[in-house]
N, C-alpha and C. Protein backbone atom coordinates (compact mmCIF):
# COMPACT_ATOMS: atom_id res chain seq x y z
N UNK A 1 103.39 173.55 80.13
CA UNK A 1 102.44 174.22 81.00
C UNK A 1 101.50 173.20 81.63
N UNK A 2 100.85 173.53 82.95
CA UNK A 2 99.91 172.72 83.43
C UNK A 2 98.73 172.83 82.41
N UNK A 3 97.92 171.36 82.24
CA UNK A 3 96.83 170.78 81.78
C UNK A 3 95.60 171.49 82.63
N UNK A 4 94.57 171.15 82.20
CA UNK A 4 93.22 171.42 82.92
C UNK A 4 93.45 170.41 84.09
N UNK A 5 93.79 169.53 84.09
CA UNK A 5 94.33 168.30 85.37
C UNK A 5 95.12 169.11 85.99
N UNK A 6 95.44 169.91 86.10
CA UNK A 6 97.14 170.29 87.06
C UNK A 6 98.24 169.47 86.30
N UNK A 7 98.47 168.50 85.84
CA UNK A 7 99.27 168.22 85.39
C UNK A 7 100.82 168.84 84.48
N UNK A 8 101.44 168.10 85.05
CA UNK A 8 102.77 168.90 84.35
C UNK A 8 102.94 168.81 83.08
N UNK A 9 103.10 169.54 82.07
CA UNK A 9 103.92 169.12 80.67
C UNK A 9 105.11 169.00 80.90
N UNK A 10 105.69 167.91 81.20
CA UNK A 10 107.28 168.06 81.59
C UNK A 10 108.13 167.80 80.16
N UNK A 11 107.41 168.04 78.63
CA UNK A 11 108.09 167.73 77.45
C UNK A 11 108.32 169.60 77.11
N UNK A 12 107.38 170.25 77.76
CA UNK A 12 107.91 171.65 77.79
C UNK A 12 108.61 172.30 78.74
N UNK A 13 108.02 171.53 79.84
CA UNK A 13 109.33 172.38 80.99
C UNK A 13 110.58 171.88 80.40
N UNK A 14 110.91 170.89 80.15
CA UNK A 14 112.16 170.63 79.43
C UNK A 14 112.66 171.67 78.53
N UNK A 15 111.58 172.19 77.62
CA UNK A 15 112.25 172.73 76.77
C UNK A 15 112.70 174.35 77.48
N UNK A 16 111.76 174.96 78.28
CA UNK A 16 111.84 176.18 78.89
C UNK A 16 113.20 176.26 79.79
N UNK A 17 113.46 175.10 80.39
CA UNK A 17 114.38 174.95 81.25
C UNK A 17 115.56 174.87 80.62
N UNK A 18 115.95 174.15 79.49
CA UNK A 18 116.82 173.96 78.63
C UNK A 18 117.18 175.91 78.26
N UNK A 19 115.77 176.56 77.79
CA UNK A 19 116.33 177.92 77.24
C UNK A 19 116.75 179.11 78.21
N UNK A 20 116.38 178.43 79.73
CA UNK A 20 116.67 179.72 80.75
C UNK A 20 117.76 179.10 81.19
N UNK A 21 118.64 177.76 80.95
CA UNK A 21 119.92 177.46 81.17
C UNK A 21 120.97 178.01 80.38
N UNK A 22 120.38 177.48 78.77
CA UNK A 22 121.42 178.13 77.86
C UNK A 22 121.75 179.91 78.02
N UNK A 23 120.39 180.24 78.10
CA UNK A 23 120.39 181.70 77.70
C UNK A 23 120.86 182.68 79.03
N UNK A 24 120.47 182.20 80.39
CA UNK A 24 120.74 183.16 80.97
C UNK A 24 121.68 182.19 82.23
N UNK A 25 122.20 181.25 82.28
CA UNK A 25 122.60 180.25 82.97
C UNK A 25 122.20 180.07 84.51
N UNK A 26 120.76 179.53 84.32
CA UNK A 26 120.33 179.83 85.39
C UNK A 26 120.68 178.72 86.41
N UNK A 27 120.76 178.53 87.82
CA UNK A 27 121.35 177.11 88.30
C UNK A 27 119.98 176.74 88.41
N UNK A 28 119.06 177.24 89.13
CA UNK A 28 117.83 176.43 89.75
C UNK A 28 117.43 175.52 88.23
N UNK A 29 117.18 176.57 87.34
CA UNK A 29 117.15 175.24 85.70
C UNK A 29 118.00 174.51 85.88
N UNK A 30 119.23 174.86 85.65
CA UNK A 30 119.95 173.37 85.45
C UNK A 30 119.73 172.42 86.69
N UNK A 31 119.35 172.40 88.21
CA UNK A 31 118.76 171.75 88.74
C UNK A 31 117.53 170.97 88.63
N UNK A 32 116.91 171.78 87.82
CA UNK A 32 115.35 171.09 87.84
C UNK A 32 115.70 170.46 86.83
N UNK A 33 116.13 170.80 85.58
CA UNK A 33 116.63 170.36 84.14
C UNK A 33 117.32 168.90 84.19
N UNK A 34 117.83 168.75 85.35
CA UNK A 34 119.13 167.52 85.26
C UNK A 34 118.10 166.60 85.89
N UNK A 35 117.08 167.06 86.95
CA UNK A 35 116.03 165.81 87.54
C UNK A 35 115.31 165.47 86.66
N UNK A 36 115.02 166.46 85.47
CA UNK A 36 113.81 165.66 84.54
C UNK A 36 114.81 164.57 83.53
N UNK A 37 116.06 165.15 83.29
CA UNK A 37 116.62 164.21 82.97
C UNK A 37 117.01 162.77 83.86
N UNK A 38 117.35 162.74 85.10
CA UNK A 38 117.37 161.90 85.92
C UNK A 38 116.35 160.46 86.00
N UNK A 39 115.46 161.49 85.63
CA UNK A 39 113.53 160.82 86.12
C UNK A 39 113.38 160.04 85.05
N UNK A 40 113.54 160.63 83.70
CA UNK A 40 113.05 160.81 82.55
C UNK A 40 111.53 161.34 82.19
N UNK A 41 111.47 162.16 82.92
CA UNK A 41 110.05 162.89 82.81
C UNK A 41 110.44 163.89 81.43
N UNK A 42 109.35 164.06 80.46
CA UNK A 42 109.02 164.59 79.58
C UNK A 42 110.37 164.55 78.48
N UNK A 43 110.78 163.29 78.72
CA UNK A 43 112.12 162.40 77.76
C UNK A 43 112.86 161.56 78.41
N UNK A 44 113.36 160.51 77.63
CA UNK A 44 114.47 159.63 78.29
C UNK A 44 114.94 160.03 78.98
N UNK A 45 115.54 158.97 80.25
CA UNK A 45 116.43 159.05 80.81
C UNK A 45 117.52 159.20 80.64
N UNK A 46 118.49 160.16 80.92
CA UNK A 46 120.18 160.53 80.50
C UNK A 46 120.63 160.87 81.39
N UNK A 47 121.47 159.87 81.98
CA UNK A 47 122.38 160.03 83.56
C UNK A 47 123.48 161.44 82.95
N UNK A 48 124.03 160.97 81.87
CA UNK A 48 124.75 162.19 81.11
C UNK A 48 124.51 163.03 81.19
N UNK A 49 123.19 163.05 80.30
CA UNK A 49 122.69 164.78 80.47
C UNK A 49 122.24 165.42 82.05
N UNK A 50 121.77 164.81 83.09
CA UNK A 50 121.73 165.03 84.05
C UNK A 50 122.93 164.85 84.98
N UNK A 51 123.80 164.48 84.93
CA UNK A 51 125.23 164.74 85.18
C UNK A 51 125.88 166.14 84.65
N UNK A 52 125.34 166.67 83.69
CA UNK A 52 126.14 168.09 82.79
C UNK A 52 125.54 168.92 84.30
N UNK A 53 124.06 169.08 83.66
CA UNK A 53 123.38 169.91 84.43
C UNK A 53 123.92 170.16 85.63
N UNK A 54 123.84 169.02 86.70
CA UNK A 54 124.07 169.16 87.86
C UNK A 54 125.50 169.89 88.03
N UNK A 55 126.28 169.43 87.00
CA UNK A 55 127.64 170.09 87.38
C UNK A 55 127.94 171.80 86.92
N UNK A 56 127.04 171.73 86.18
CA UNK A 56 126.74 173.51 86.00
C UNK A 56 126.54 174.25 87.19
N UNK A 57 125.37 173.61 87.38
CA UNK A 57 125.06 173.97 89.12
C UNK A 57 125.54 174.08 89.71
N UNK A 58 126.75 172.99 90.10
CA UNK A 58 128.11 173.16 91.12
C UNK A 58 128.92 174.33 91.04
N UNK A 59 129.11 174.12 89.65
CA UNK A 59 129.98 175.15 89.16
C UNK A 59 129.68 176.81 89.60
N UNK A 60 128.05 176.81 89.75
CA UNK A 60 127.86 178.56 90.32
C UNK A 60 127.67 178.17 91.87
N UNK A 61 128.33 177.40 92.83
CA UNK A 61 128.77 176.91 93.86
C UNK A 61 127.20 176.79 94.53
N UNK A 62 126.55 176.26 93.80
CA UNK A 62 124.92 175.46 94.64
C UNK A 62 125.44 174.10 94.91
N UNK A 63 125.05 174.00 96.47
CA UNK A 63 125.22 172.47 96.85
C UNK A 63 124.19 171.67 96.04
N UNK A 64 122.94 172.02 96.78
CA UNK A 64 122.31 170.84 95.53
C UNK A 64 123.05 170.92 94.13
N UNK A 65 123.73 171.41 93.74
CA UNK A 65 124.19 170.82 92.07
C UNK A 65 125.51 170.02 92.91
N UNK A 66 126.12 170.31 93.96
CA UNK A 66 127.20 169.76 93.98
C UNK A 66 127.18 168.25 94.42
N UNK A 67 125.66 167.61 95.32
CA UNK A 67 125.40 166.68 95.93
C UNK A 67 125.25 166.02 94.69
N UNK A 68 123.76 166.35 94.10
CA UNK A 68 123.17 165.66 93.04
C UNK A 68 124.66 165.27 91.78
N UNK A 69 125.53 166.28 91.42
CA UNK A 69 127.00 165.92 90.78
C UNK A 69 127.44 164.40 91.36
N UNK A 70 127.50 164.88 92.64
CA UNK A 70 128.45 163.53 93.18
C UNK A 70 127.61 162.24 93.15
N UNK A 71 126.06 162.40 93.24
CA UNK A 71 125.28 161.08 93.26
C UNK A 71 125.07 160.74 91.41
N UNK A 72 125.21 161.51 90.64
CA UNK A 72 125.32 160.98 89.42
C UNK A 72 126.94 160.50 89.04
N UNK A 73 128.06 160.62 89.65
CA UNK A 73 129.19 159.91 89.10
C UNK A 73 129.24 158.56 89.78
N UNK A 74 128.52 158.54 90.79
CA UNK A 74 127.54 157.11 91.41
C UNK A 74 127.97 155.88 89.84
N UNK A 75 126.60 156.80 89.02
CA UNK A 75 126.24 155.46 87.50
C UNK A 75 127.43 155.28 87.16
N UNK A 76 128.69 156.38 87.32
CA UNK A 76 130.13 156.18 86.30
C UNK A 76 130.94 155.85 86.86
N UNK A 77 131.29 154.53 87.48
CA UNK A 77 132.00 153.77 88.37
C UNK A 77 133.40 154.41 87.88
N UNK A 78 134.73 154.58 88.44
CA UNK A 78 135.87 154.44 88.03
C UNK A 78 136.33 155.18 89.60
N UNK A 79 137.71 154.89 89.07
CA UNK A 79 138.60 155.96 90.35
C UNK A 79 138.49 157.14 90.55
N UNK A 80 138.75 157.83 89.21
CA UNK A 80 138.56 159.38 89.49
C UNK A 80 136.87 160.16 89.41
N UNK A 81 136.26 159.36 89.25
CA UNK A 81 134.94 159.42 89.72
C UNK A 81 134.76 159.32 90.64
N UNK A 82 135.01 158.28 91.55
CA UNK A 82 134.76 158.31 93.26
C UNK A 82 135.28 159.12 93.65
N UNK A 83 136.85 159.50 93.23
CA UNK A 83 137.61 160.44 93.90
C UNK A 83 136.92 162.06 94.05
N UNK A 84 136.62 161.96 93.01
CA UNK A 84 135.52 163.83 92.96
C UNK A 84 134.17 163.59 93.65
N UNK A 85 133.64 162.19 93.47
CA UNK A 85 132.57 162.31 94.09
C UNK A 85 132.21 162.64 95.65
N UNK A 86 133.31 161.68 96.55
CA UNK A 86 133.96 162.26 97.79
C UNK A 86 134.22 163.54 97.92
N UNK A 87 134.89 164.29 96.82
CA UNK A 87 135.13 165.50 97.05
C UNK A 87 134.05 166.53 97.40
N UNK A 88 132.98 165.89 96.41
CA UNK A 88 132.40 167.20 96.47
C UNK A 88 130.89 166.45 97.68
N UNK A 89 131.16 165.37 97.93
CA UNK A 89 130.23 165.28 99.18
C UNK A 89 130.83 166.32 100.67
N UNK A 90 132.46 166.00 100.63
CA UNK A 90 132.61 166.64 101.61
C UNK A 90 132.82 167.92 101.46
N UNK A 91 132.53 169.02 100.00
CA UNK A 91 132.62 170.42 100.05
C UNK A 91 130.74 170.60 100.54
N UNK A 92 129.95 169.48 100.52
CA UNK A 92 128.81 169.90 100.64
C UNK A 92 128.72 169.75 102.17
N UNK A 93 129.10 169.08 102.77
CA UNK A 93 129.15 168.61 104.16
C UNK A 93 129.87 169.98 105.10
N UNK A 94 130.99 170.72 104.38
CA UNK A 94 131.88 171.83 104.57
C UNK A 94 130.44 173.15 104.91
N UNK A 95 129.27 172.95 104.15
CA UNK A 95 128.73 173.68 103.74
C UNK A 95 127.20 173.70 104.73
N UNK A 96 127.10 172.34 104.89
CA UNK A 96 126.07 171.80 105.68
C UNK A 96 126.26 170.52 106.27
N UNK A 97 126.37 170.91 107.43
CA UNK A 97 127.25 169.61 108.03
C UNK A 97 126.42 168.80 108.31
N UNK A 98 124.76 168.74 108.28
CA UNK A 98 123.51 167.74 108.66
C UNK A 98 123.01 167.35 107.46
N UNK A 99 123.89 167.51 106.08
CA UNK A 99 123.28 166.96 105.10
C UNK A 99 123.10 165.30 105.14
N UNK A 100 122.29 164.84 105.24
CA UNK A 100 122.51 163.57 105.33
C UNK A 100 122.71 162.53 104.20
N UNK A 101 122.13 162.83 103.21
CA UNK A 101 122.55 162.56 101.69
C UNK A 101 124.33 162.03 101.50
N UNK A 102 124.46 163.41 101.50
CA UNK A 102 125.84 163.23 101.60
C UNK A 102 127.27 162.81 102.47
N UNK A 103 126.33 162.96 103.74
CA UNK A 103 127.00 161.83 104.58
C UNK A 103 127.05 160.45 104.34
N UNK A 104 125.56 160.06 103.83
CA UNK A 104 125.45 158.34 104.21
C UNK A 104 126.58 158.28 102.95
N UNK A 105 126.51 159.44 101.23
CA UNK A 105 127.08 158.39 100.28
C UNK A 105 128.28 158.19 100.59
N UNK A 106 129.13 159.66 101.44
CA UNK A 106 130.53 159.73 102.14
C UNK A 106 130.95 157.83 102.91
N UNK A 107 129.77 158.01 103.54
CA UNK A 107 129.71 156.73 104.09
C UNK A 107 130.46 155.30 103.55
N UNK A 108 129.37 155.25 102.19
CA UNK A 108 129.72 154.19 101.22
C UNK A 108 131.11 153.89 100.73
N UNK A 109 132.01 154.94 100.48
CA UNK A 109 132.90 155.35 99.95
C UNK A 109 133.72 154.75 101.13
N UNK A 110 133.68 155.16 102.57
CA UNK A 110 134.38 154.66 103.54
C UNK A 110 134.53 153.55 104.06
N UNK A 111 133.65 152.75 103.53
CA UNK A 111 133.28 151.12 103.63
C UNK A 111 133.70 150.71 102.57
N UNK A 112 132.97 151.24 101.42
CA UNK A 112 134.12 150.25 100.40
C UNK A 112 135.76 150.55 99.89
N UNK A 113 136.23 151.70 100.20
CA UNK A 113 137.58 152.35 100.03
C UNK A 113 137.58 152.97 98.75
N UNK A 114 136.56 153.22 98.15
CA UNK A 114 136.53 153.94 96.84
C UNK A 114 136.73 155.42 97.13
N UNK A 115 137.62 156.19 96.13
CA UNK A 115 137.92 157.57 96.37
C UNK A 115 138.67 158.02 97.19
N UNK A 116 138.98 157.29 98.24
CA UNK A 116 139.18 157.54 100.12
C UNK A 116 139.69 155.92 100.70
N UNK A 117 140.58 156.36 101.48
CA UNK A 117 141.20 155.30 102.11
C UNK A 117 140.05 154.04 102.77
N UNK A 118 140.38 153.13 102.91
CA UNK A 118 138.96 152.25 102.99
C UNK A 118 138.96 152.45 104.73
N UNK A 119 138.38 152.64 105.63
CA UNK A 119 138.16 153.07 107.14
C UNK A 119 136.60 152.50 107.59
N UNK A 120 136.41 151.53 107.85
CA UNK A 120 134.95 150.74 108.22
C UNK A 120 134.60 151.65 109.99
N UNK A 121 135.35 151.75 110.58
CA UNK A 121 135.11 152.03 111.80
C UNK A 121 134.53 153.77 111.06
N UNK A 122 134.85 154.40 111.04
CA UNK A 122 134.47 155.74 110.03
C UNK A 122 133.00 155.29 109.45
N UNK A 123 133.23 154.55 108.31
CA UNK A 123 131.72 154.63 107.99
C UNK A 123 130.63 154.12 108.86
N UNK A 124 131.18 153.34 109.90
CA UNK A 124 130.27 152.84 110.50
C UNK A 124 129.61 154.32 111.37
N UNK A 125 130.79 154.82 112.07
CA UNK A 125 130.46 156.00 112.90
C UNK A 125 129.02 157.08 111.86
N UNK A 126 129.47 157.20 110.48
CA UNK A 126 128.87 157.99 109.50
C UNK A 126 127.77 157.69 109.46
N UNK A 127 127.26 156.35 109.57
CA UNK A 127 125.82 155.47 109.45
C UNK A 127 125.50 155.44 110.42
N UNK A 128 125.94 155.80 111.55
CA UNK A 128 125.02 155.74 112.95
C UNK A 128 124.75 157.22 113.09
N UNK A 129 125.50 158.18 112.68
CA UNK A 129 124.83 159.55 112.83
C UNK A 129 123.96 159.81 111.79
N UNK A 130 123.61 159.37 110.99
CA UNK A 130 122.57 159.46 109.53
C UNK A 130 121.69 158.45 109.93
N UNK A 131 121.27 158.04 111.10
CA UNK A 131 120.52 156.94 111.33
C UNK A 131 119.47 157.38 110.86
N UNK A 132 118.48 158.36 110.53
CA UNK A 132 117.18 158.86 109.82
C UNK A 132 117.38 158.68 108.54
N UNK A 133 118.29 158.19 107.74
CA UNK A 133 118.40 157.76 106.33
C UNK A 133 118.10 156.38 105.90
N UNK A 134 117.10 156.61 104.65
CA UNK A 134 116.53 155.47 105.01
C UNK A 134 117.57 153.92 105.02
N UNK A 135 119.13 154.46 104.22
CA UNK A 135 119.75 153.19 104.00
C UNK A 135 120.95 152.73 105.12
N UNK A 136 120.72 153.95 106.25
CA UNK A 136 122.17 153.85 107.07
C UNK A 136 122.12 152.68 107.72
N UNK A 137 120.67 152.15 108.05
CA UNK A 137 120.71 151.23 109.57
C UNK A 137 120.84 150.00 109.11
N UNK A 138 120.21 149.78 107.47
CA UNK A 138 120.28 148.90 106.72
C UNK A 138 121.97 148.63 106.78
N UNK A 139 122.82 149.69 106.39
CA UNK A 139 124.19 149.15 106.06
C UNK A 139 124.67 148.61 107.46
N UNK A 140 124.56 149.49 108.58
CA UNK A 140 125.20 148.82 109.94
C UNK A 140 124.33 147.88 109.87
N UNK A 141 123.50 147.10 109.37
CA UNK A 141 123.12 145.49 110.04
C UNK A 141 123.65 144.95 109.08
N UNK A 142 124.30 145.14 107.96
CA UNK A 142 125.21 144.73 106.98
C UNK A 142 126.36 143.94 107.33
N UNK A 143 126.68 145.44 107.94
CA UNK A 143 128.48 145.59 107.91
C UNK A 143 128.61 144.38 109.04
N UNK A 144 127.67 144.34 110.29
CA UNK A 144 127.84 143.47 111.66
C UNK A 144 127.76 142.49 111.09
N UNK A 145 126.14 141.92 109.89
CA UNK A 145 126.51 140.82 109.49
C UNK A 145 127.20 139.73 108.96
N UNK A 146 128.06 140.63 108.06
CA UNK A 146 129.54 140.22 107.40
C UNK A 146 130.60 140.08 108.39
N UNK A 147 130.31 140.71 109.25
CA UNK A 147 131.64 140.82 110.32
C UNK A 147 132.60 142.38 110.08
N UNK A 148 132.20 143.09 109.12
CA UNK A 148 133.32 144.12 108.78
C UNK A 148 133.55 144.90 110.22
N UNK A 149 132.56 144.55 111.11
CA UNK A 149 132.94 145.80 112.54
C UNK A 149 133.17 145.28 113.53
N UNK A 150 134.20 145.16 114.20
CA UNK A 150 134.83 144.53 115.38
C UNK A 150 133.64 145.02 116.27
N UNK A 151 133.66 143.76 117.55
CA UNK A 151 132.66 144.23 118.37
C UNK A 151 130.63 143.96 118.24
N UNK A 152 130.77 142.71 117.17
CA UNK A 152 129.39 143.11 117.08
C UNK A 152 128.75 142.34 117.91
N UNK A 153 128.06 142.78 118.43
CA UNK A 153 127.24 142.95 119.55
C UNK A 153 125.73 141.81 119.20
N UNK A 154 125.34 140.93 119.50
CA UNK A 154 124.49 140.15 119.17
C UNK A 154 122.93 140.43 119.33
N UNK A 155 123.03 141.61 120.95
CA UNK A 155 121.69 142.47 120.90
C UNK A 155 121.42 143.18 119.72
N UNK A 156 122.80 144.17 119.90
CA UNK A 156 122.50 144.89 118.80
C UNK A 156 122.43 144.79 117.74
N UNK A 157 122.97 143.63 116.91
CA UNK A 157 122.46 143.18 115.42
C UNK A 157 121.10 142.63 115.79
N UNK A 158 120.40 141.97 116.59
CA UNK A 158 118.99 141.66 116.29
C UNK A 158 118.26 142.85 116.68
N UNK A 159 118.56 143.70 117.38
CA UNK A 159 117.47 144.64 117.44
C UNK A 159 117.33 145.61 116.40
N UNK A 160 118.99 146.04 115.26
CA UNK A 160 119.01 146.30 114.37
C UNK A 160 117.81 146.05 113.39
N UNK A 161 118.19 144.30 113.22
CA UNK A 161 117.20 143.75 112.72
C UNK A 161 115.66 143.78 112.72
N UNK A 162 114.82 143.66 113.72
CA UNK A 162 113.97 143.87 114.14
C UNK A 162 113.26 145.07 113.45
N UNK A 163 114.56 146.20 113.65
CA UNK A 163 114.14 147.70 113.26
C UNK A 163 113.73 147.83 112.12
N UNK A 164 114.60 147.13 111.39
CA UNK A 164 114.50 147.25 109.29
C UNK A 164 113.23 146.47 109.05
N UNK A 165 112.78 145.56 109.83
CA UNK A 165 111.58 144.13 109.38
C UNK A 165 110.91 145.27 109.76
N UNK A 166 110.56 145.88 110.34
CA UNK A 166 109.28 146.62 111.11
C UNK A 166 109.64 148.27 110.24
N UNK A 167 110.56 148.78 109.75
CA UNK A 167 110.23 149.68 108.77
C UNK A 167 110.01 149.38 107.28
N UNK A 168 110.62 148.10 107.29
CA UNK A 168 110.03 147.90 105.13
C UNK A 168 108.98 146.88 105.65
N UNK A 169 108.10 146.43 106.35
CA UNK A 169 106.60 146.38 106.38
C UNK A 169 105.87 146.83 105.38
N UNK A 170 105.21 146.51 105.02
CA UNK A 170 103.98 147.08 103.77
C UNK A 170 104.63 148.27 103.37
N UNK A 171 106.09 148.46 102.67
CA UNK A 171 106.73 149.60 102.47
C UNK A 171 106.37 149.70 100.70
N UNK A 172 105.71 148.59 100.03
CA UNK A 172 105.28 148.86 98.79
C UNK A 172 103.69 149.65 98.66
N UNK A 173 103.37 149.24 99.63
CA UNK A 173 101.94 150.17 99.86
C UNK A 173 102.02 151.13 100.24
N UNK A 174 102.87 151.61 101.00
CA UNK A 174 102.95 153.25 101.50
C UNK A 174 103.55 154.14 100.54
N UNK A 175 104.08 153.37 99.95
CA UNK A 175 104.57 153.61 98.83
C UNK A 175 103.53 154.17 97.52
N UNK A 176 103.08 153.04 97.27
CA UNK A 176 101.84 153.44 96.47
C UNK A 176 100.50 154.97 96.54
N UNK A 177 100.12 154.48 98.29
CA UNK A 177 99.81 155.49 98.79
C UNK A 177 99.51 156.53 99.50
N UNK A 178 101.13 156.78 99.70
CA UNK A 178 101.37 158.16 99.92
C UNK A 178 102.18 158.68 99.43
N UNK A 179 103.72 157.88 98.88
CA UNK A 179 104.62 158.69 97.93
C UNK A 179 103.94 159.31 96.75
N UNK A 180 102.76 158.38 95.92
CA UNK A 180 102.48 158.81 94.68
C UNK A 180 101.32 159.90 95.36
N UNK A 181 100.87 160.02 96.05
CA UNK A 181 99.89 160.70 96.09
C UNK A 181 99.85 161.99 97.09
N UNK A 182 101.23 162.05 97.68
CA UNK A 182 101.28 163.56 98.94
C UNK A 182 102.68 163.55 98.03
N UNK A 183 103.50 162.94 98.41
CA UNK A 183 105.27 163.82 97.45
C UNK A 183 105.24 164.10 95.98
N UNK A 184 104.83 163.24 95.52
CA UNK A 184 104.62 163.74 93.93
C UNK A 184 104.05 165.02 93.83
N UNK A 185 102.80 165.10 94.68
CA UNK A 185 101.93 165.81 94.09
C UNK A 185 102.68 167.36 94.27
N UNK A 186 103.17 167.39 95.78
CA UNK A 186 103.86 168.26 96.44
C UNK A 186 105.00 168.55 95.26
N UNK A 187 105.99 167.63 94.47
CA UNK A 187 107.22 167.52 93.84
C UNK A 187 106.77 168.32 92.77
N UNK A 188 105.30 167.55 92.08
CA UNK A 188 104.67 168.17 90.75
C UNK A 188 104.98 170.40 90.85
N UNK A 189 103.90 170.52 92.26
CA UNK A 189 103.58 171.83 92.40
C UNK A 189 104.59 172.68 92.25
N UNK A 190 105.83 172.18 92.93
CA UNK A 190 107.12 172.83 93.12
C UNK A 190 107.64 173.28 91.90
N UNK A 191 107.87 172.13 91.69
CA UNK A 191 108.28 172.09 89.81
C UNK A 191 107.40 173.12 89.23
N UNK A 192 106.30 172.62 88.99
CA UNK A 192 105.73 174.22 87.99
C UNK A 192 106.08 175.36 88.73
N UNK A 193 106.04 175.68 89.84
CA UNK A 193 106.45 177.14 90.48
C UNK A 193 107.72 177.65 89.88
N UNK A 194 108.74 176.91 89.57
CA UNK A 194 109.98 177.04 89.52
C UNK A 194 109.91 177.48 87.74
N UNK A 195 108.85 176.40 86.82
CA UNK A 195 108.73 176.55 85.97
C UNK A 195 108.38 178.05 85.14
N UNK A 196 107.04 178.55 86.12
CA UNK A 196 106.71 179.51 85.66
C UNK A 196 107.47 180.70 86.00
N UNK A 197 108.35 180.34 87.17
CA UNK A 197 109.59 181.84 87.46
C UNK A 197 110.28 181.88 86.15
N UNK A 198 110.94 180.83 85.58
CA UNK A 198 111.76 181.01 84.78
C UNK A 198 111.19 180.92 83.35
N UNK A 199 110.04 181.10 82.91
CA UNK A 199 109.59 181.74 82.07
C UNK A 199 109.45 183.15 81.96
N UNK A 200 109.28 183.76 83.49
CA UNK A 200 108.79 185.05 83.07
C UNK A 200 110.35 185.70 82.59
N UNK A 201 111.22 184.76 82.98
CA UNK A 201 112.88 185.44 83.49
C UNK A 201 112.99 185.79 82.01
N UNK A 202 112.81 184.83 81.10
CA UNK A 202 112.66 184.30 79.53
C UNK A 202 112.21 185.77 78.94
């Protein structure tokens, strides 16, 4: 429960979330449930245990469980890990075709050939339509720099460039303050809302 601070007990939402998963299989718990595991808020971190969760979630066909699924087989490198992970980026993409999440990781997969035939011209295309992510523009000044994309263009890798120097600018301070202090706080509120629904569900 929240503190006299607002503060979260996230060693009890854990536990509440844990009993409105088991007991009534709720997805939004096992969503919130698999981020505190993710985070390690109110316990260690367990890519595992936040890997179950998320795939519960999938399983009652919520994209967020199906995205967050595919970005936790991310930690579990292998073949048939990429291979599902692709999968279920593109059942989420099937679902919402402006997800961008799941485009850019589709992306990754298409550049490095994991899961999916290796196709650079593809991911490149994937990273220029996800250009609002924060890692797409980063990878196309990558890919040009290595050479992986026929055609690179010498404007356009420095102006690339240019772009990334002038967005990670004092990106540890904005960081400091405004992620910790407008998204958290925003992330915190959410979370208990969600918390106290599924207590009353309890």
């Amino acid at each position: 429960e929240s503190g006299q601070s607002g503060n979260i007990d996230y060693s009890e939402a854990r536990y509440w979330y844990q009993k409105a998963a088991s007991i009534i299989d709720h997805a939004d718990a096992y969503i919130h449930l698999g981020k505190l595991y993710e985070e390690g808020k109110g316990g260690p971190i367990s890519y595992e245990e936040a890997l179950q969760c998320y795939k519960n979630a999938a399983m009652q066909g919520r994209v967020t469980g199906k995205y967050n699924q595919g970005r936790m087989l991310e930690h579990f490198p292998s073949p048939e890990n990429a291979t599902k992970a692709v999968e279920l980026y593109q059942e989420v993409l099937q679902k919402d075709p402006f997800h961008t999440g799941a485009q850019f990781l589709l992306g990754t997969h298409y550049q490095r050939g994991t899961g999916i035939a290796k196709d650079l011209q593809k991911a490149e295309q994937i990273y220029r339509d996800t250009a609002g992510h924060s890692g797409a523009k980063i990878r196309i000044f990558l890919m040009k720099h290595h050479g992986d994309v026929a055609d690179a263009e010498i404007l356009e890798h420095r102006q690339l460039f240019e772009e990334i120097a002038e967005r990670t600018k004092n990106a540890e301070e904005r960081v400091h303050k405004e992620l910790e202090k407008e998204e958290q706080r925003c992330d915190d509120l959410y979370l208990h809302s969600i918390f106290c629904e599924c207590k009353k569900e309890l």
